[in-house]
N, C-alpha and C. Protein backbone atom coordinates (compact mmCIF):
# COMPACT_ATOMS: atom_id res chain seq x y z
N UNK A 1 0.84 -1.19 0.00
CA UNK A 1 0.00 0.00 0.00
C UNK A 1 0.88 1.25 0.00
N UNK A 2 0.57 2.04 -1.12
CA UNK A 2 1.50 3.17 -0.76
C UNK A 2 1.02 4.57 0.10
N UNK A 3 1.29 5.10 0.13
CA UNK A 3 1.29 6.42 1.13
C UNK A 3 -0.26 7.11 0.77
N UNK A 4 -1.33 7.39 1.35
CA UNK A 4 -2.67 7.41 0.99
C UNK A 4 -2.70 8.84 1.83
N UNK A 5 -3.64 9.93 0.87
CA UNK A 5 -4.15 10.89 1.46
C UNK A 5 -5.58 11.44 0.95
N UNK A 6 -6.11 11.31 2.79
CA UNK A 6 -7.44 11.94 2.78
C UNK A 6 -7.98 13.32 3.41
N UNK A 7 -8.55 14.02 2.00
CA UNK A 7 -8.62 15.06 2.93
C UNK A 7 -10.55 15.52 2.86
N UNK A 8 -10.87 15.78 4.01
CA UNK A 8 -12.32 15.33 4.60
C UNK A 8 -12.78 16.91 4.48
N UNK A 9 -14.05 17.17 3.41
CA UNK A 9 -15.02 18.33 3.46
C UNK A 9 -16.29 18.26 4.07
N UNK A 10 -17.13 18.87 4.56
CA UNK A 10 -18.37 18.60 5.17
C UNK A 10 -18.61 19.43 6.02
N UNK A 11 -19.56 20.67 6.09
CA UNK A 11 -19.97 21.60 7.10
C UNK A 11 -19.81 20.80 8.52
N UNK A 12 -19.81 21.93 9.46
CA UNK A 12 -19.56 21.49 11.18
C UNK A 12 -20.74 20.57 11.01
N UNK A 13 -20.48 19.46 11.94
CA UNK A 13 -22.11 18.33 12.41
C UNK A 13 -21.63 17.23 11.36
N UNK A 14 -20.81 17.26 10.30
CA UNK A 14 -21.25 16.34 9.48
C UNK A 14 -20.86 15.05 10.29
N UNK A 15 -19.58 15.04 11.17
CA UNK A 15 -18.93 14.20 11.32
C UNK A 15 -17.57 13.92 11.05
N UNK A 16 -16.92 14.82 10.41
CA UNK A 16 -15.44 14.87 9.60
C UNK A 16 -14.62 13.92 10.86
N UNK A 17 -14.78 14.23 11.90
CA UNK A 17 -13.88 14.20 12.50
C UNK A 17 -13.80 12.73 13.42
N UNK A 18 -14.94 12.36 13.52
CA UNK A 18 -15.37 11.10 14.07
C UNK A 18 -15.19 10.10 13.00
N UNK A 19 -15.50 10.28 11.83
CA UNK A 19 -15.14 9.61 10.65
C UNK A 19 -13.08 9.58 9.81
N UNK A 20 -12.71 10.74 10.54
CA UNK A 20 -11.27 10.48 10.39
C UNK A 20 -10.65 10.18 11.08
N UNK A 21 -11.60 9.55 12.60
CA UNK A 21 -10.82 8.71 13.62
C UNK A 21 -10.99 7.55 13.28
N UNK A 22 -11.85 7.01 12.59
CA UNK A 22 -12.34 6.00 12.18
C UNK A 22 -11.76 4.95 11.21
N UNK A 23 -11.22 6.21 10.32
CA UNK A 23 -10.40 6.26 8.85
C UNK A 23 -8.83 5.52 9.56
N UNK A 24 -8.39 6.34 10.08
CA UNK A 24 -7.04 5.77 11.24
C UNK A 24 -7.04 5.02 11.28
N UNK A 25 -8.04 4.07 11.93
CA UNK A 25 -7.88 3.33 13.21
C UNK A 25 -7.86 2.30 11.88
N UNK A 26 -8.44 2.22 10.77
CA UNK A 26 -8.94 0.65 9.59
C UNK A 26 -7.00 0.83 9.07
N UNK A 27 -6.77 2.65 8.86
CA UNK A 27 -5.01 2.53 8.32
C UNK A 27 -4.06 1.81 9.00
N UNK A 28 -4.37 1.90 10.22
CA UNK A 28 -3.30 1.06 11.19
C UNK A 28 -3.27 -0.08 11.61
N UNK A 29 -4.87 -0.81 10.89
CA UNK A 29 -5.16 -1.90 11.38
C UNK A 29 -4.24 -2.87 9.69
N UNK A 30 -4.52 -2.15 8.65
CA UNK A 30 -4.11 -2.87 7.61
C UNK A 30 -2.66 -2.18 6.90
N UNK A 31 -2.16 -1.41 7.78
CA UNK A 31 -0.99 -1.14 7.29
C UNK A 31 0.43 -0.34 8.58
N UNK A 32 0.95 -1.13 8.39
CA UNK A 32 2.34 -0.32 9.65
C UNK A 32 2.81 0.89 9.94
N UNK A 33 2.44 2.12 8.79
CA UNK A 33 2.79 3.16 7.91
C UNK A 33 2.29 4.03 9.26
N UNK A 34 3.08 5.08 9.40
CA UNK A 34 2.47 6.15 10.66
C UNK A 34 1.24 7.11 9.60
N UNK A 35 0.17 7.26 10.29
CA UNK A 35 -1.16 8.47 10.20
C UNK A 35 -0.13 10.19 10.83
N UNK A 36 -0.85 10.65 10.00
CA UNK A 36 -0.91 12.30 9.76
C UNK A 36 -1.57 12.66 9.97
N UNK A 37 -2.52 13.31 11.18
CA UNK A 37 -3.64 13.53 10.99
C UNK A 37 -3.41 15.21 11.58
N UNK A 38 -4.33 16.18 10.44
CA UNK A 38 -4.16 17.58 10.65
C UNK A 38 -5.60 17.56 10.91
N UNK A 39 -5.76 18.74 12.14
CA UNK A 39 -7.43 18.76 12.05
C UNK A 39 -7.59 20.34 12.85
N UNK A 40 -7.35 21.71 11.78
CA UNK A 40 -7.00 22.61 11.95
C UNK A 40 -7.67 23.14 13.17
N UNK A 41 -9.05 22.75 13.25
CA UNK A 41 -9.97 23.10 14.74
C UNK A 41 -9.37 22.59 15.47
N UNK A 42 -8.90 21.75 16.05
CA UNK A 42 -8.25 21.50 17.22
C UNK A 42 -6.96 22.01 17.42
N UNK A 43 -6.51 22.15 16.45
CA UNK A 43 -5.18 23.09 16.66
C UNK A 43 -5.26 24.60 16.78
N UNK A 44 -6.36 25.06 16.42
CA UNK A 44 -6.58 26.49 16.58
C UNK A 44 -6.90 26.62 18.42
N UNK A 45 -7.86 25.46 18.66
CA UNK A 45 -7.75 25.37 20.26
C UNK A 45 -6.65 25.66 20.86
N UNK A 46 -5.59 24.49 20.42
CA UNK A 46 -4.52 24.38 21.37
C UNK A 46 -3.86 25.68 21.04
N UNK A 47 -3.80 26.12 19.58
CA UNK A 47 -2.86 27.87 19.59
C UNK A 47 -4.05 28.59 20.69
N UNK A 48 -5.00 28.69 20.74
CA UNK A 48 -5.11 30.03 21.51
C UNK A 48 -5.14 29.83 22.89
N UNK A 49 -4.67 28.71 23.73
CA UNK A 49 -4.30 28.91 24.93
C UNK A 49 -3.12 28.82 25.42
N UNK A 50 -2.12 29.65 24.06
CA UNK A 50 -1.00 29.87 24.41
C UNK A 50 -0.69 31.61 24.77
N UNK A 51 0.25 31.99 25.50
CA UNK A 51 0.54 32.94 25.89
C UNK A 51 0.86 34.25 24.87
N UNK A 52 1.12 33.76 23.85
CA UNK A 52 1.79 34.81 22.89
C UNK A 52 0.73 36.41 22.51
N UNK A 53 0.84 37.04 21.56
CA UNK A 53 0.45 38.26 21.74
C UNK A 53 -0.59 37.72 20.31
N UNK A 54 -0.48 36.70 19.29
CA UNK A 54 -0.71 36.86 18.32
C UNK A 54 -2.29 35.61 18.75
N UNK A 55 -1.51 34.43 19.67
CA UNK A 55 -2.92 33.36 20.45
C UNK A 55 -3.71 34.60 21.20
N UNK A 56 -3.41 35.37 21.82
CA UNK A 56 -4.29 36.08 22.18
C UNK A 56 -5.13 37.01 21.68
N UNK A 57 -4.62 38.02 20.62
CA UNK A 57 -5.18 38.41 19.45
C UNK A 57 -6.36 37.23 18.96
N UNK A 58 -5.85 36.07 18.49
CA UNK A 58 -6.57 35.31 17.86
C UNK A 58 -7.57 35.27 18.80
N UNK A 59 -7.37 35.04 20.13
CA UNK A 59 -8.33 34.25 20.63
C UNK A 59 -9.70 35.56 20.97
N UNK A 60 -8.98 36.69 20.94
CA UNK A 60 -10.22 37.79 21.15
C UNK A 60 -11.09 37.92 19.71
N UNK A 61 -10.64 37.48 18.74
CA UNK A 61 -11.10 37.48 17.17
C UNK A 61 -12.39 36.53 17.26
N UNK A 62 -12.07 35.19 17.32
CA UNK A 62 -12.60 34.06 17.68
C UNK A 62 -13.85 34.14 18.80
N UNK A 63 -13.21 35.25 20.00
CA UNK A 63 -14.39 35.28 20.86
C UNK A 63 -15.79 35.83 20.48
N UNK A 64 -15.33 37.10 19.59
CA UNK A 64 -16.51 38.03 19.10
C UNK A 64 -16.78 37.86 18.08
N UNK A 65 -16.57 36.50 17.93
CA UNK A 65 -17.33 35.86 16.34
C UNK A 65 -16.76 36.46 14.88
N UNK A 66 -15.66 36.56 15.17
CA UNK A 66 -14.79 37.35 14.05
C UNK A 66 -14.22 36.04 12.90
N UNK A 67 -13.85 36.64 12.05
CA UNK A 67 -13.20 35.90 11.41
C UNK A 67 -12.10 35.88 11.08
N UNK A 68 -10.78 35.06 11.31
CA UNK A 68 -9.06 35.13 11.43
C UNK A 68 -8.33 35.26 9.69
N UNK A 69 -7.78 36.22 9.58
CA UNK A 69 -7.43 36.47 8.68
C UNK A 69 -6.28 35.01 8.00
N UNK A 70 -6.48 34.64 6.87
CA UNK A 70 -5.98 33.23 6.42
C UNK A 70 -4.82 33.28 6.75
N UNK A 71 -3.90 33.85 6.76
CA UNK A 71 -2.89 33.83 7.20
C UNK A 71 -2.46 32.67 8.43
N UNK A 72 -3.40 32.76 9.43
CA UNK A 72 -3.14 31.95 10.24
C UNK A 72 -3.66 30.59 9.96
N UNK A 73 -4.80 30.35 9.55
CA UNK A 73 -5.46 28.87 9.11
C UNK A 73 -3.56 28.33 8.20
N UNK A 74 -3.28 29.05 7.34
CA UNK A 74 -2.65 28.25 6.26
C UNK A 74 -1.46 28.03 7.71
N UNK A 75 -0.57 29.26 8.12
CA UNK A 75 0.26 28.36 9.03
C UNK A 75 0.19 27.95 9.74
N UNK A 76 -1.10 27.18 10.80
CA UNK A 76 -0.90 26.18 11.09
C UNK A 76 -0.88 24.89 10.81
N UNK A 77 -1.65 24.82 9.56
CA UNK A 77 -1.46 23.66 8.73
C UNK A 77 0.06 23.38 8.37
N UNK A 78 0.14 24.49 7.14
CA UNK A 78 1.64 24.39 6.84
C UNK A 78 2.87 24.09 7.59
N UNK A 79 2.62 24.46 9.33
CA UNK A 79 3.97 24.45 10.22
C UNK A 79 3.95 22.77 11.04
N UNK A 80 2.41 22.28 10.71
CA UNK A 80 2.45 20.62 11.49
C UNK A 80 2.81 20.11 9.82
N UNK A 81 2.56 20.00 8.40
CA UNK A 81 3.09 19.55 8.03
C UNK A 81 4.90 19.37 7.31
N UNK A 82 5.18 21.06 7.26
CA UNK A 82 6.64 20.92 7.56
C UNK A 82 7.18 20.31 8.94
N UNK A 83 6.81 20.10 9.91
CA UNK A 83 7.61 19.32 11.21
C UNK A 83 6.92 18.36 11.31
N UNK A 84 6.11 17.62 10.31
CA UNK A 84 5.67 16.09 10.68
C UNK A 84 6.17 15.20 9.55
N UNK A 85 5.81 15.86 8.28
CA UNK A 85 5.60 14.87 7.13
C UNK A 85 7.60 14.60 7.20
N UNK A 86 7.07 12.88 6.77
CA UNK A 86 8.51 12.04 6.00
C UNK A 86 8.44 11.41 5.06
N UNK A 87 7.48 11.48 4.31
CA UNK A 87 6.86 11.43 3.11
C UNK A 87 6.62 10.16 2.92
N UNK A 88 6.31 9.20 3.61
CA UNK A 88 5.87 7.81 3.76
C UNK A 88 4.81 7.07 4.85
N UNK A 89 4.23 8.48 5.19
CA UNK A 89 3.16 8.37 6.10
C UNK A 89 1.95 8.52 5.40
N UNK A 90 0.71 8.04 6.32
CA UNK A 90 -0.62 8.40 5.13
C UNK A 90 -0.74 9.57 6.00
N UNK A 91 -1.77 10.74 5.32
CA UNK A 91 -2.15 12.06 5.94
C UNK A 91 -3.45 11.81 5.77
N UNK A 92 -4.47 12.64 7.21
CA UNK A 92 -5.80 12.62 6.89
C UNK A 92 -6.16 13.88 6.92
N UNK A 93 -6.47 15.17 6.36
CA UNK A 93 -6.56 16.30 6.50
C UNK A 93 -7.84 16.51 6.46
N UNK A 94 -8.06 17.36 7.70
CA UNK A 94 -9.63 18.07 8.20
C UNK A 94 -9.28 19.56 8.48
N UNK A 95 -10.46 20.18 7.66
CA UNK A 95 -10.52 21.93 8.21
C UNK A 95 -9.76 22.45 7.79
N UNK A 96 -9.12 22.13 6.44
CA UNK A 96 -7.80 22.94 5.76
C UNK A 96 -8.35 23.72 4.12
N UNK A 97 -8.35 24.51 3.87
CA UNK A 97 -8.98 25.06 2.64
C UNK A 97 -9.88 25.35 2.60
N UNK A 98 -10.50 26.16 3.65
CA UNK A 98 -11.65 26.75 3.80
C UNK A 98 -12.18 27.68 3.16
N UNK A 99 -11.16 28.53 2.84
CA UNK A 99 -11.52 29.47 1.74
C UNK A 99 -11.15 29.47 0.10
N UNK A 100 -11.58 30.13 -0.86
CA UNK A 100 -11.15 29.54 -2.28
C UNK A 100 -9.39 29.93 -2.52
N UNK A 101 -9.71 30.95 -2.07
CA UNK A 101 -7.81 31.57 -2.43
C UNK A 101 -6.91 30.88 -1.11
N UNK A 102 -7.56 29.78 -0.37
CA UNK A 102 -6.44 28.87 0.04
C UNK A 102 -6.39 27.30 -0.91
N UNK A 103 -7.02 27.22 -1.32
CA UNK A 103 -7.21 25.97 -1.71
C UNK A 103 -5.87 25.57 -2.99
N UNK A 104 -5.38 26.90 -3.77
CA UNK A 104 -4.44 26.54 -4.25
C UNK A 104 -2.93 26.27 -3.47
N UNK A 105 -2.76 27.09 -2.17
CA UNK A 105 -1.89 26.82 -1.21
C UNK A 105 -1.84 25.17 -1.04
N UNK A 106 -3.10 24.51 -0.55
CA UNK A 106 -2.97 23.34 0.02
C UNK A 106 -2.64 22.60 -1.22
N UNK A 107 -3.14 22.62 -2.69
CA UNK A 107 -2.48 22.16 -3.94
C UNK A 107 -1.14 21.87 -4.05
N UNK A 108 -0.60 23.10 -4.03
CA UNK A 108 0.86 23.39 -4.14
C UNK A 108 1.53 22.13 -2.81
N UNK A 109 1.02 22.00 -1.92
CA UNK A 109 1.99 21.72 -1.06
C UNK A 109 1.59 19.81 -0.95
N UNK A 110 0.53 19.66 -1.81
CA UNK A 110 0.29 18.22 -2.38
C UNK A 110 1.06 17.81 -3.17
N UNK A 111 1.29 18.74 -4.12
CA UNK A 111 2.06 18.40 -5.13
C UNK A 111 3.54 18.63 -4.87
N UNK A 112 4.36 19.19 -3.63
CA UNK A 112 5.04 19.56 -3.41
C UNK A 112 5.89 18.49 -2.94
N UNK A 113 4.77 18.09 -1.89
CA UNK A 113 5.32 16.09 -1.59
C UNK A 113 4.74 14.83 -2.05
N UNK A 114 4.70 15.65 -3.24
CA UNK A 114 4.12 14.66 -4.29
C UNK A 114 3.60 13.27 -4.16
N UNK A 115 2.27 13.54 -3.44
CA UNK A 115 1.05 13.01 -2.70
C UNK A 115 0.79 13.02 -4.10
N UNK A 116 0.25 11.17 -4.52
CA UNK A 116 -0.08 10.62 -5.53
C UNK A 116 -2.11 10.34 -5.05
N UNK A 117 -2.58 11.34 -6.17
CA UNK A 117 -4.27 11.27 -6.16
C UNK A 117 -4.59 11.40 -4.99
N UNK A 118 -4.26 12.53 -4.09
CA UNK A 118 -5.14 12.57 -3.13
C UNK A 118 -6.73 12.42 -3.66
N UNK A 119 -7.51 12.01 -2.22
CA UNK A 119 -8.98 11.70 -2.00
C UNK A 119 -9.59 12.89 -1.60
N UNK A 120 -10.44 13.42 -2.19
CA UNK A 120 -11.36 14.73 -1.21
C UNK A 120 -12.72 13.78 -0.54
N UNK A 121 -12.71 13.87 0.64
CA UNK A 121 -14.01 12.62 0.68
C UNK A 121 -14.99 14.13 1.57
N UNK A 122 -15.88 14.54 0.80
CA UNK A 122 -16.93 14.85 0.89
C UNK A 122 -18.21 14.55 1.41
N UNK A 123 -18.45 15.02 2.78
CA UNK A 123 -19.81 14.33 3.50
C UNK A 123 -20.90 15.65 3.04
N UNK A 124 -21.75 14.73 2.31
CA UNK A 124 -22.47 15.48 1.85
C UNK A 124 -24.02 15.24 3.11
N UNK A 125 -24.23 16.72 3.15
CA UNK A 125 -25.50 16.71 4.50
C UNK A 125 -26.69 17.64 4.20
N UNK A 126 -27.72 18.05 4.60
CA UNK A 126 -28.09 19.04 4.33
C UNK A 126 -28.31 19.83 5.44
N UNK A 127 -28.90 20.90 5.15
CA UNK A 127 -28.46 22.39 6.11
C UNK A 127 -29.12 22.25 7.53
N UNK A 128 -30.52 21.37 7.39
CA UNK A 128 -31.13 20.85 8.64
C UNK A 128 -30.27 19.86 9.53
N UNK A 129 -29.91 18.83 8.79
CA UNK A 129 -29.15 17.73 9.78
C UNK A 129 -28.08 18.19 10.12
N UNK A 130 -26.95 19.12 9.61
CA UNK A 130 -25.83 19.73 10.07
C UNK A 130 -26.38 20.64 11.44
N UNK A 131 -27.47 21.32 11.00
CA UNK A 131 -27.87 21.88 12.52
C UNK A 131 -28.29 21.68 13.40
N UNK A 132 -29.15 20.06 13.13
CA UNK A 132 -29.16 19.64 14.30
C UNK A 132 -28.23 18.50 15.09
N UNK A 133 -27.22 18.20 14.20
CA UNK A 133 -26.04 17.84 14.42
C UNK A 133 -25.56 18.66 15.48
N UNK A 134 -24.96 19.84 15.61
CA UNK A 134 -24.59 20.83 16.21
C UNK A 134 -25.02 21.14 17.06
N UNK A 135 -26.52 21.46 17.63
CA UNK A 135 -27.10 21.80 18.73
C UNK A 135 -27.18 20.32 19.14
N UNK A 136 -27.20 19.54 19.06
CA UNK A 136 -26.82 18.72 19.24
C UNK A 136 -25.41 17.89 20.75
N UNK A 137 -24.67 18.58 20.12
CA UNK A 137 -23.18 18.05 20.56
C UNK A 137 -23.18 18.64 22.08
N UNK A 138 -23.91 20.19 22.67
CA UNK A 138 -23.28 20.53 23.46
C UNK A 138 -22.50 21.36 23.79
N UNK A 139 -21.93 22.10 22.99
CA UNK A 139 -21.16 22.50 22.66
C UNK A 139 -21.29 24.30 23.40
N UNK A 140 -20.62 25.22 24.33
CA UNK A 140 -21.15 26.09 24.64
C UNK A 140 -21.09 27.11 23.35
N UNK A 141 -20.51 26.82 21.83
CA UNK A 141 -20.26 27.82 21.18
C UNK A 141 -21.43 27.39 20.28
N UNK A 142 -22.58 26.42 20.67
CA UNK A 142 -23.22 25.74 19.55
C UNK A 142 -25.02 26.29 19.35
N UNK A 143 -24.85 27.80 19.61
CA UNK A 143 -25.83 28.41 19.90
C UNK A 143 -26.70 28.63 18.53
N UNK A 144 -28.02 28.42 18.47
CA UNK A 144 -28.49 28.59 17.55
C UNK A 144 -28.27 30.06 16.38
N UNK A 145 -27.47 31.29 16.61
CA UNK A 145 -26.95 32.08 16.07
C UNK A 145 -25.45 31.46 15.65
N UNK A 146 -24.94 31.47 16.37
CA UNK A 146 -23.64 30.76 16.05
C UNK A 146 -23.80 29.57 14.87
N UNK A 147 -24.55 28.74 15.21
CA UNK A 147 -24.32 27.30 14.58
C UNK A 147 -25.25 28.04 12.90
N UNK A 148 -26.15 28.60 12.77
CA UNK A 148 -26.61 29.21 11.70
C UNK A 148 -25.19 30.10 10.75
N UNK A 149 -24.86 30.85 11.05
CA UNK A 149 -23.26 31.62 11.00
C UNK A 149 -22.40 30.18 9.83
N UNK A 150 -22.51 29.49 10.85
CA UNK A 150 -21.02 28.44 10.42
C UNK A 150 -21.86 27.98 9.24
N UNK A 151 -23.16 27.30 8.92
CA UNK A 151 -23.27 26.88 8.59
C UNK A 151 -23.33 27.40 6.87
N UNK A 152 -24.06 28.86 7.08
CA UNK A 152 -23.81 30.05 6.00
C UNK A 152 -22.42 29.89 5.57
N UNK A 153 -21.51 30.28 6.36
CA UNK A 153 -20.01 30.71 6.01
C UNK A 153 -19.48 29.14 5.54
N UNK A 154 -20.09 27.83 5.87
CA UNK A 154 -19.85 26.44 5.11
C UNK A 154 -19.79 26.64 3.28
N UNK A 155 -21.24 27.44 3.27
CA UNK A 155 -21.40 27.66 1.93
C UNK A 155 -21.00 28.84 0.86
N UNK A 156 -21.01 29.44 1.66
CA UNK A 156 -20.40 30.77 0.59
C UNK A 156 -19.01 30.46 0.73
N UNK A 157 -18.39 29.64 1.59
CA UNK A 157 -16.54 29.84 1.68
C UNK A 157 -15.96 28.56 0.92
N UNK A 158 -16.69 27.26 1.96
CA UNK A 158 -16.60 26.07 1.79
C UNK A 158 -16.63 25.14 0.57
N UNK A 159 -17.67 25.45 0.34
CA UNK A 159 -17.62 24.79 -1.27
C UNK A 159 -17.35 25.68 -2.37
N UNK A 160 -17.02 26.38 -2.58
CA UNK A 160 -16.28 27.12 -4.04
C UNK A 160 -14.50 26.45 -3.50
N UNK A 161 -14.02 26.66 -2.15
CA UNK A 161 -12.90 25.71 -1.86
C UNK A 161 -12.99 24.31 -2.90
N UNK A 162 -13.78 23.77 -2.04
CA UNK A 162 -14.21 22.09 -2.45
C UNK A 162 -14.42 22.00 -4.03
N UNK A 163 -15.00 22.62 -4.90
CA UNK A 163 -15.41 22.79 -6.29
C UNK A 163 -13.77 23.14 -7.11
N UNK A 164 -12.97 23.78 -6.10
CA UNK A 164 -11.32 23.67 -6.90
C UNK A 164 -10.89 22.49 -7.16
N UNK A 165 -10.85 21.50 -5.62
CA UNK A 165 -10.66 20.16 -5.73
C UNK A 165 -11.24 19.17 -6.67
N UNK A 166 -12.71 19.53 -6.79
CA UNK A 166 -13.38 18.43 -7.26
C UNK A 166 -13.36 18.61 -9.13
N UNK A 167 -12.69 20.09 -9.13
CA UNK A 167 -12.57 20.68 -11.06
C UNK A 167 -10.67 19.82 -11.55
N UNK A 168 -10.28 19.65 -10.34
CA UNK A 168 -9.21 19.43 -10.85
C UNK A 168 -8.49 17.99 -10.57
N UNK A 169 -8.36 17.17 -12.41
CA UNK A 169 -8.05 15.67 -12.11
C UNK A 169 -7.19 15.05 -11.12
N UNK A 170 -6.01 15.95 -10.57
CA UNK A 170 -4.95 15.34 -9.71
C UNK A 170 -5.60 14.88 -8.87
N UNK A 171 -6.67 15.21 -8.60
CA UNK A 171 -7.43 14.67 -7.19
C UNK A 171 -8.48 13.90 -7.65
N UNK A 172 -9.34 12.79 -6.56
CA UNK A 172 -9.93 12.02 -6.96
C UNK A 172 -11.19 12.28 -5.56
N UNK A 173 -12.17 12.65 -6.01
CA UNK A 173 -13.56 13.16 -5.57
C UNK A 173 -14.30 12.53 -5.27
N UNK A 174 -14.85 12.43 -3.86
CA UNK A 174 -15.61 11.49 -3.72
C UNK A 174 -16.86 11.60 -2.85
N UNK A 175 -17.87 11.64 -2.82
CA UNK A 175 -19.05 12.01 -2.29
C UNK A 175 -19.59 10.81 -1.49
N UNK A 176 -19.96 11.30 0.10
CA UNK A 176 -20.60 10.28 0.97
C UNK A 176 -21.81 11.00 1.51
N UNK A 177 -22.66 10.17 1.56
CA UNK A 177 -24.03 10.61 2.16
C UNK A 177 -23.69 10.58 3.78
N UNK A 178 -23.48 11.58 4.16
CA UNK A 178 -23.70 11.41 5.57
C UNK A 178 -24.35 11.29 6.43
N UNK A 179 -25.83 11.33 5.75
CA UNK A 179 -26.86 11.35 6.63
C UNK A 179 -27.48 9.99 6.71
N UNK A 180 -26.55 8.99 7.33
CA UNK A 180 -26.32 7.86 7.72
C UNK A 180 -26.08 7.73 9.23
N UNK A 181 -26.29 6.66 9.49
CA UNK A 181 -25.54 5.86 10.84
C UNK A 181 -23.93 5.92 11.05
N UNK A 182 -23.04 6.41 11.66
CA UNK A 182 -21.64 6.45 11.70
C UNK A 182 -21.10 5.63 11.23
N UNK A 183 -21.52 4.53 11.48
CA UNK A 183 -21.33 3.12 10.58
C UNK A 183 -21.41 3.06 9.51
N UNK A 184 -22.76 3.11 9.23
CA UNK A 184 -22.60 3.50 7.37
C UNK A 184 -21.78 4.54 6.32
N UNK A 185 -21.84 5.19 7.30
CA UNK A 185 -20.70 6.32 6.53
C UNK A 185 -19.48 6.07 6.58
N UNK A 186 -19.13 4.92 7.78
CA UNK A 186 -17.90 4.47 7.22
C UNK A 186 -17.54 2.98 6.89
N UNK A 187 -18.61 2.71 6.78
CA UNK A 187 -18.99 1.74 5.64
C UNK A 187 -18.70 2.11 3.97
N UNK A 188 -19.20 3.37 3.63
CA UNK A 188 -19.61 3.11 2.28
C UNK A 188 -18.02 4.03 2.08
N UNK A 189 -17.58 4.85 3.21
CA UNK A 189 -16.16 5.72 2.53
C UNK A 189 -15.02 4.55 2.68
N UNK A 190 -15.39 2.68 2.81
CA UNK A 190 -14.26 2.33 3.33
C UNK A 190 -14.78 1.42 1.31
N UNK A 191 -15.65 1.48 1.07
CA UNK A 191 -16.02 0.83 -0.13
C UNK A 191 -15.79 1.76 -0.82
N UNK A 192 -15.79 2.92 -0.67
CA UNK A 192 -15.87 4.13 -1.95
C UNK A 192 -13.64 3.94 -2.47
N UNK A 193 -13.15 4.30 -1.32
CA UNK A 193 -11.73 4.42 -1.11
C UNK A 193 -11.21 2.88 -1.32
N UNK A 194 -12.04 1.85 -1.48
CA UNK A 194 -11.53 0.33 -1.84
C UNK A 194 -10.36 0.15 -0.62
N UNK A 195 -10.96 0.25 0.35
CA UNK A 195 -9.90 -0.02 1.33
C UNK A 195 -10.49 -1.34 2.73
């Protein structure tokens, strides 16, 4: 098996993230190869409860429902995969190319470590089940204003991103119904990916 990369689209609620733990756990079960796994929301966590002037900035941005200028989305991606990748690991990438004028960044740096056909695996949902996905979880940021917000900014940002990927052959596109059982969804992305 050679070096496999997935990188997971799907508004907040879909599941990206429960489904790329999922994804892991079948890579490690059928192959020795170390997982990559970037999952820019959780790393934006861990940056803003750091001390610096720029986590704190961020984190007052973030508080008042602002939005972080790309700059930072791309380097934190970019700075875990310059200090992780050895170019014989699989990568699972979540929450990276959110906007359209990043999406050629994350290109470039596919092709850079010349990641053969990455996967875009696409959970496709609709605007109801993502929201009640979300109110859902618990979440104290998962307020019915808030979770409406993300789900808008999914579509006007999110998919013109995703529509770069899915226009261009290097990559290989793949659509899952998510509005399944966790199981089934990773059921049909473990049949879709022939894995």
């Amino acid at each position: 098996m050679n070096p496999q990369t997935y990188i997971f689209f799907g508004p907040s609620g879909a599941g990206k993230g429960t489904q790329a733990k999922l994804l892991i756990d079948k890579l490690k079960e059928k192959d020795s190869r170390e997982v990559l796994y970037i999952e820019t929301g959780q790393k934006f966590r861990e940056f803003s409860t750091e001390a610096s002037f720029t986590a704190k900035r961020a984190k007052e941005v973030m508080s008042s429902g602002g939005l972080l200028p790309e700059f930072l989305p791309i380097w934190i991606w970019t700075e875990s995969l310059i200090k992780h990748v050895s170019g014989d690991e699989h990568m699972i990438l979540d929450g990276l190319s959110r906007r359209v004028h990043e999406a050629p960044i994350l290109d470039s740096a596919m092709k850079f470590y010349k990641r053969e056909s990455p996967i875009i695996l696409a959970l496709d949902v609709t605007r109801e089940w993502a929201k009640d996905k979300m109110m859902g979880r618990g979440r104290m940021d998962d307020n019915e204003n808030e979770v409406e917000k993300r789900i808008a900014w999914y579509y006007e940002n999110v998919l013109p991103a995703m529509e770069f990927f899915k226009n261009d052959p290097y990559y290989r596109f793949i659509s899952i119904n998510g509005e399944q059982t966790i199981e089934d969804v990773h059921k049909e992305i473990l049949e879709k990916i022939g894995l």
